[in-house]
N, C-alpha and C. Protein backbone atom coordinates (compact mmCIF):
# COMPACT_ATOMS: atom_id res chain seq x y z
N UNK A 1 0.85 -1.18 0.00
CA UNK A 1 0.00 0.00 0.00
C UNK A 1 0.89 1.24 0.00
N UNK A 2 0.93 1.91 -0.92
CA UNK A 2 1.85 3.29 -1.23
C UNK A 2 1.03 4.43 -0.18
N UNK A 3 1.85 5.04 0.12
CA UNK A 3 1.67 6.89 1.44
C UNK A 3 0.27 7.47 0.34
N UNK A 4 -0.51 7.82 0.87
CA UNK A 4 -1.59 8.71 0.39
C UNK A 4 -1.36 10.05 -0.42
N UNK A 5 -0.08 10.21 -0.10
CA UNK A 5 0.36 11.38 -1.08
C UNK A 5 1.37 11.04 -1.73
N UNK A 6 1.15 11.30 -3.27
CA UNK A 6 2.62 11.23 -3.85
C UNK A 6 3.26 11.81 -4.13
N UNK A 7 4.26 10.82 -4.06
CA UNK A 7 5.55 11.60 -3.93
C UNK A 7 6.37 12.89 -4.80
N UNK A 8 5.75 12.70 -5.91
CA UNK A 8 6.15 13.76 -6.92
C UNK A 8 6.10 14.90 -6.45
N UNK A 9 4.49 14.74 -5.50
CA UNK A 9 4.19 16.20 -5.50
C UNK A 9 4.85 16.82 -4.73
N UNK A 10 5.26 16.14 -3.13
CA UNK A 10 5.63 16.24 -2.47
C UNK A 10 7.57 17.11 -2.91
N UNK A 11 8.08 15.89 -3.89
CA UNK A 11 9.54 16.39 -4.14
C UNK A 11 9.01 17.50 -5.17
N UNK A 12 8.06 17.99 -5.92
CA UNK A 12 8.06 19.07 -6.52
C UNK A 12 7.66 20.15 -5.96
N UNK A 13 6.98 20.25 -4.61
CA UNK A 13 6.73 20.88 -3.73
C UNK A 13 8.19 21.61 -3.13
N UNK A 14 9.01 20.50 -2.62
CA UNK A 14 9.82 20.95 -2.20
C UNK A 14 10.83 21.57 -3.13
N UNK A 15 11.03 21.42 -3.93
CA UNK A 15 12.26 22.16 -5.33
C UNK A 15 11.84 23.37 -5.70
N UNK A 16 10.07 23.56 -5.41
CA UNK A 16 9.78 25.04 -5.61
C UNK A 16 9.95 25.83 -4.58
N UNK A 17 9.78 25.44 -2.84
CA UNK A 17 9.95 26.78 -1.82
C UNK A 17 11.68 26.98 -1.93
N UNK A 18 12.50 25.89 -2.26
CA UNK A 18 14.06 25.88 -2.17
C UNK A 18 14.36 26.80 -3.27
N UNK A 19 13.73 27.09 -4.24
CA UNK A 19 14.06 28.14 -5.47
C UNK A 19 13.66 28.97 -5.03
N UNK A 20 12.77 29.28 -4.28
CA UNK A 20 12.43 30.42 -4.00
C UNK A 20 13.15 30.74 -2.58
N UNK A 21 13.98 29.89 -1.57
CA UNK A 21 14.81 30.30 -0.87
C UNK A 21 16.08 31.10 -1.40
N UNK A 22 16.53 30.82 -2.53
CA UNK A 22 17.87 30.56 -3.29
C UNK A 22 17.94 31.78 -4.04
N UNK A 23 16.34 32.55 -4.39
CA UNK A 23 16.44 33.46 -5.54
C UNK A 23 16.58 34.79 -4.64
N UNK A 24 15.85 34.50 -3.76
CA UNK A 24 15.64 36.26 -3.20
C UNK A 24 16.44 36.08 -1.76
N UNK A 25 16.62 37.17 -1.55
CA UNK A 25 17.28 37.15 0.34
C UNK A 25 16.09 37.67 1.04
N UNK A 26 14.76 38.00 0.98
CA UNK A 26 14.01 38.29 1.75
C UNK A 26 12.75 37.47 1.21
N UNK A 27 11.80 36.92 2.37
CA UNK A 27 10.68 36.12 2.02
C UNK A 27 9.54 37.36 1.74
N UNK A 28 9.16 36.77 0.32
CA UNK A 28 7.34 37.47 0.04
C UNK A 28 6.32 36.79 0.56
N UNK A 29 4.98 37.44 0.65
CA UNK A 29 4.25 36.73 1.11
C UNK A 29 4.13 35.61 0.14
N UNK A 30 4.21 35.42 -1.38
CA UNK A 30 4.26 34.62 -2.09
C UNK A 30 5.01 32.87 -1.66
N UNK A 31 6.31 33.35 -1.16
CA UNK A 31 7.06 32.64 -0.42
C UNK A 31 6.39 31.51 0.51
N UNK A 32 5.90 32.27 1.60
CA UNK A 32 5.56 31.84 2.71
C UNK A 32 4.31 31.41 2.75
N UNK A 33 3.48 32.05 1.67
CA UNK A 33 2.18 31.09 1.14
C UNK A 33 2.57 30.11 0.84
N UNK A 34 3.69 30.00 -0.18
CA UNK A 34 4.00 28.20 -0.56
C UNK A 34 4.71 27.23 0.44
N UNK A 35 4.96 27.71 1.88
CA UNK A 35 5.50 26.98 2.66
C UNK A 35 4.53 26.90 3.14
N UNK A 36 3.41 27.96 3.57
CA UNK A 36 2.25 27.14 4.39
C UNK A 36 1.42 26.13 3.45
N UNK A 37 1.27 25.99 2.08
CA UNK A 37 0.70 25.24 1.55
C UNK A 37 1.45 24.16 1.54
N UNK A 38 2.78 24.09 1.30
CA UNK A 38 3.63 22.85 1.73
C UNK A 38 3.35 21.87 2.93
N UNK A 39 3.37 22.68 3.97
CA UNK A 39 3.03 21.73 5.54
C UNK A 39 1.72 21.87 5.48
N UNK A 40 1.10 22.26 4.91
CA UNK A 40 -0.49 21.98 4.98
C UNK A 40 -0.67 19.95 3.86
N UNK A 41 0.11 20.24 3.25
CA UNK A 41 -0.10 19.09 2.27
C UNK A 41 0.47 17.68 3.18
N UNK A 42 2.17 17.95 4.04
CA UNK A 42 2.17 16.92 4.60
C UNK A 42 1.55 16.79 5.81
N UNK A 43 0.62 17.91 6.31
CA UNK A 43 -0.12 17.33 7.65
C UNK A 43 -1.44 16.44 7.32
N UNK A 44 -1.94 16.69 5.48
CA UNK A 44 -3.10 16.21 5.10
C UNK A 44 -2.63 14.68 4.96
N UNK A 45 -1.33 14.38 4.45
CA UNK A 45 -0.48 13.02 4.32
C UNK A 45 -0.72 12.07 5.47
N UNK A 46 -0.19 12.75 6.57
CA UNK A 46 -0.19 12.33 8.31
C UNK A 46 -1.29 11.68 8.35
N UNK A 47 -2.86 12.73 8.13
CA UNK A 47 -4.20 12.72 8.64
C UNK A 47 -4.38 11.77 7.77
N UNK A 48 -4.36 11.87 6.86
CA UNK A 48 -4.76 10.59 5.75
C UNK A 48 -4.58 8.91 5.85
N UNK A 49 -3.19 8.69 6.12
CA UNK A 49 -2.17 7.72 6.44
C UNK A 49 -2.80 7.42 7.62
N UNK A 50 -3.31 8.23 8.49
CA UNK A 50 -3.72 7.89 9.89
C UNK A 50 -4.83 7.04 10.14
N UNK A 51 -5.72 8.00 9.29
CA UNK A 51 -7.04 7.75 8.94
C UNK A 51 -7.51 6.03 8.01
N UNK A 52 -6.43 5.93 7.55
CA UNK A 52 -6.36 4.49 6.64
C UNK A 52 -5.91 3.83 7.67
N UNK A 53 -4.92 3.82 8.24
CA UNK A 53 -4.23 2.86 9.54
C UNK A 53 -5.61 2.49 10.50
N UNK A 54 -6.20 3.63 11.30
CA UNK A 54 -7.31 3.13 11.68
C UNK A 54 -8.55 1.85 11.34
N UNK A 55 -8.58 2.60 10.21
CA UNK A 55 -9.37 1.71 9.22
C UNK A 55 -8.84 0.41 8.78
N UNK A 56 -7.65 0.33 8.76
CA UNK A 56 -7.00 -1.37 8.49
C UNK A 56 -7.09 -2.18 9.87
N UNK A 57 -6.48 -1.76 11.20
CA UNK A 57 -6.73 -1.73 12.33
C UNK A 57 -8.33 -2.30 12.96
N UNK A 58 -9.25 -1.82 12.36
CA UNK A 58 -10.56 -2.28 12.32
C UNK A 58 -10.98 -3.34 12.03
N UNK A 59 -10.42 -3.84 10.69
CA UNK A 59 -10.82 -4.82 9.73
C UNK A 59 -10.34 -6.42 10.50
N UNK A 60 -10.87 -7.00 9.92
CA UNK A 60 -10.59 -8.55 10.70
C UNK A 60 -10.98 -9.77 9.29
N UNK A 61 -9.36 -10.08 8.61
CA UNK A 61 -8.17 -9.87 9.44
C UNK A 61 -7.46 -8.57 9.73
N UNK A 62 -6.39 -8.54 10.52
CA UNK A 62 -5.69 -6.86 10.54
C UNK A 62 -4.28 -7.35 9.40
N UNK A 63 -4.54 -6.51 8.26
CA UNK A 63 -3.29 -6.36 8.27
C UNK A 63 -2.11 -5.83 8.28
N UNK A 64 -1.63 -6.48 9.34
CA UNK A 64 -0.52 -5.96 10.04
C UNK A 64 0.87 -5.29 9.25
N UNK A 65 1.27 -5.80 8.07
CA UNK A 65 2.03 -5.05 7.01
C UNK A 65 2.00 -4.02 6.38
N UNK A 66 0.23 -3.82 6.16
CA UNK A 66 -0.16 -2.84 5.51
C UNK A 66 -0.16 -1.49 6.86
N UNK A 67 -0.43 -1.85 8.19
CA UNK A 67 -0.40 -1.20 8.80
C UNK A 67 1.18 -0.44 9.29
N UNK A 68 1.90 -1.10 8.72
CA UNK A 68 3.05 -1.10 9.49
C UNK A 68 3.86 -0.34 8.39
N UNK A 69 3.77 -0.44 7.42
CA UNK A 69 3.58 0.52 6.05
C UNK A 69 2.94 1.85 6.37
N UNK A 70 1.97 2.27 6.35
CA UNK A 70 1.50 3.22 6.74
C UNK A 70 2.02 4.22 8.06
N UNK A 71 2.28 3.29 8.64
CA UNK A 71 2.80 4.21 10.13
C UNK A 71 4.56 4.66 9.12
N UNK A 72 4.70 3.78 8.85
CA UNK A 72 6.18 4.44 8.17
C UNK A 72 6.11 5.34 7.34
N UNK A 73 4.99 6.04 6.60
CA UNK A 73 4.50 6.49 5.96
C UNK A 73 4.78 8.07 6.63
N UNK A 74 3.73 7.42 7.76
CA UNK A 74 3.45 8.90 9.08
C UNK A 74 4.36 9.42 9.07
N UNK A 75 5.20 8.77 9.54
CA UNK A 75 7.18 9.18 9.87
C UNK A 75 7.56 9.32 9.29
N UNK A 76 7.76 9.69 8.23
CA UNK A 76 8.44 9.98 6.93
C UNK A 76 7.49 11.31 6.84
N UNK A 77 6.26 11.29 6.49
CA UNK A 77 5.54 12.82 6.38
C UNK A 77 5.64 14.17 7.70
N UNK A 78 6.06 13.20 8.94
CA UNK A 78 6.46 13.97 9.64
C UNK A 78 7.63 14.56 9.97
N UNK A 79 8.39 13.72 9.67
CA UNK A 79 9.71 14.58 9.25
C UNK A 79 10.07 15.49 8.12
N UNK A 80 9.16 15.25 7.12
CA UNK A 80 9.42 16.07 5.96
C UNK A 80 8.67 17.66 6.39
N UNK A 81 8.00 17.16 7.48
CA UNK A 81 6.73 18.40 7.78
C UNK A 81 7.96 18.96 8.64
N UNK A 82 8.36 18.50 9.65
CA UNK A 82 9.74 19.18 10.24
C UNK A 82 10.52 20.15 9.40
N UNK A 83 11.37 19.21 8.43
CA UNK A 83 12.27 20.37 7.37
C UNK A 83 11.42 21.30 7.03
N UNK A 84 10.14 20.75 6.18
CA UNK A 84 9.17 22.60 5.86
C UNK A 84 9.32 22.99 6.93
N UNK A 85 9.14 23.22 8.09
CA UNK A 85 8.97 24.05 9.24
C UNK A 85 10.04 25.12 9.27
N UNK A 86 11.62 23.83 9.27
CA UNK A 86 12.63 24.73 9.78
C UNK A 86 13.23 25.35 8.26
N UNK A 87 12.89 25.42 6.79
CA UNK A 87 13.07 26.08 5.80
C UNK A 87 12.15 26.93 6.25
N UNK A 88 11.18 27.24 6.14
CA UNK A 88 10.23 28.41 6.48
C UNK A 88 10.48 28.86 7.50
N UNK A 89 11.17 28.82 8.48
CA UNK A 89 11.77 29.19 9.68
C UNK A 89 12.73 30.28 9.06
N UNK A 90 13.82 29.74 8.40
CA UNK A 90 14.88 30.45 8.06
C UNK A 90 14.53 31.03 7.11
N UNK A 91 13.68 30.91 6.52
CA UNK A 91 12.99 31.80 5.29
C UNK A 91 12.43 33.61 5.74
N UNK A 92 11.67 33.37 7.12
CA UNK A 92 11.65 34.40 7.37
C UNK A 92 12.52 34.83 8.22
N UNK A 93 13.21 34.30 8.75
CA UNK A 93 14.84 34.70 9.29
C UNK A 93 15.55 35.62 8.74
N UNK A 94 15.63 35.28 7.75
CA UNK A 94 16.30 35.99 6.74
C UNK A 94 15.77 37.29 5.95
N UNK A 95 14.46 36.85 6.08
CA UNK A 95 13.48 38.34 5.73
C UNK A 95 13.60 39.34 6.83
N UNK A 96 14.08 38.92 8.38
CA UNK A 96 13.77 40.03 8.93
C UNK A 96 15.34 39.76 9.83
N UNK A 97 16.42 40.78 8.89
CA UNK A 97 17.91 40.61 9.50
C UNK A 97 18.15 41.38 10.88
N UNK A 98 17.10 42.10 11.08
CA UNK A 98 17.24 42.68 12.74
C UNK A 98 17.01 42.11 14.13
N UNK A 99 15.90 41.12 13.75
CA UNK A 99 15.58 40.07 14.76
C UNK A 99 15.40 38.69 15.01
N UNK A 100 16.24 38.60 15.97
CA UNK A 100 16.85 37.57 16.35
C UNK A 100 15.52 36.71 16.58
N UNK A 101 15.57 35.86 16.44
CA UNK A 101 14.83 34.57 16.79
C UNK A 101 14.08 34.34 17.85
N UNK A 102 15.82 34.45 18.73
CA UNK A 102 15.25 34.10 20.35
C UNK A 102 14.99 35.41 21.12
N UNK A 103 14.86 36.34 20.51
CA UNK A 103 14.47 38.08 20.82
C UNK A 103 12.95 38.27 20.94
N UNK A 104 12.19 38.09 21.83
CA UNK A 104 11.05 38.46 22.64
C UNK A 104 9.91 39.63 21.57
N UNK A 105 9.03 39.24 21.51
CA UNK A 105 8.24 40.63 21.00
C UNK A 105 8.21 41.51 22.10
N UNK A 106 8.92 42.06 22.45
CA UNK A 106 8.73 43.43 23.21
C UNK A 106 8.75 44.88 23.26
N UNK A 107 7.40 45.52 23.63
CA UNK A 107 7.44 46.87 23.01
C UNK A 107 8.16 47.27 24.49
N UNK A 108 9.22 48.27 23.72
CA UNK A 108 10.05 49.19 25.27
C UNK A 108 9.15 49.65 25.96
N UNK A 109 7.79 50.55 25.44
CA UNK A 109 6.72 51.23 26.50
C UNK A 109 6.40 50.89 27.20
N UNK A 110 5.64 49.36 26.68
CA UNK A 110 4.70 48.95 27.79
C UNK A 110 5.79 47.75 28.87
N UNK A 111 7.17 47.78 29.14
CA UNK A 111 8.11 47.30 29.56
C UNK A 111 8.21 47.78 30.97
């Protein structure tokens, strides 16, 4: 049983936010729309994969391969959902060279 999402889209997904890391030094909203549509696609992967696992899980007989497939599936979409995270992380990192990361939203006034 193949991951609920394929893979194409997934590696063509990713070759487009990386061009668009590569071209500009500051993120557009254009940008960061295609990273949230990115982790939106592998959390639908997760939910999906999940959602079938259940459903095999149910069935009698279980099978246990197909299930065991699928969970590898999960893990694999969740790690890929990781890297989108931390590319889109540094994506707007880089859009905003004054502030630091671990630098607090804090207005001096109300301080």
């Amino acid at each position: 049983m193949p991951c609920a999402v394929n893979e194409t889209a997934g590696v063509a997904a990713t070759a487009s936010t990386e061009r668009h890391h590569c071209n500009s030094p500051d993120a557009t909203p254009e940008q960061l729309s295609a990273s949230i549509a990115e982790i939106n696609q592998a959390i639908s992967a997760i939910v999906m994969n999940a959602e079938a696992a259940l459903r095999l899980l149910g069935a009698h007989p279980i099978d246990t391969e197909a299930v065991v497939r699928l969970l590898a599936c999960i893990i694999e979409d969740g790690m890929r959902t990781g890297d989108i995270v931390n590319r889109t992380r540094a994506l707007i990192k880089k859009a905003s060279p004054g502030r630091d990361a671990s630098t607090p939203d804090v207005d001096p006034k109300r301080a």
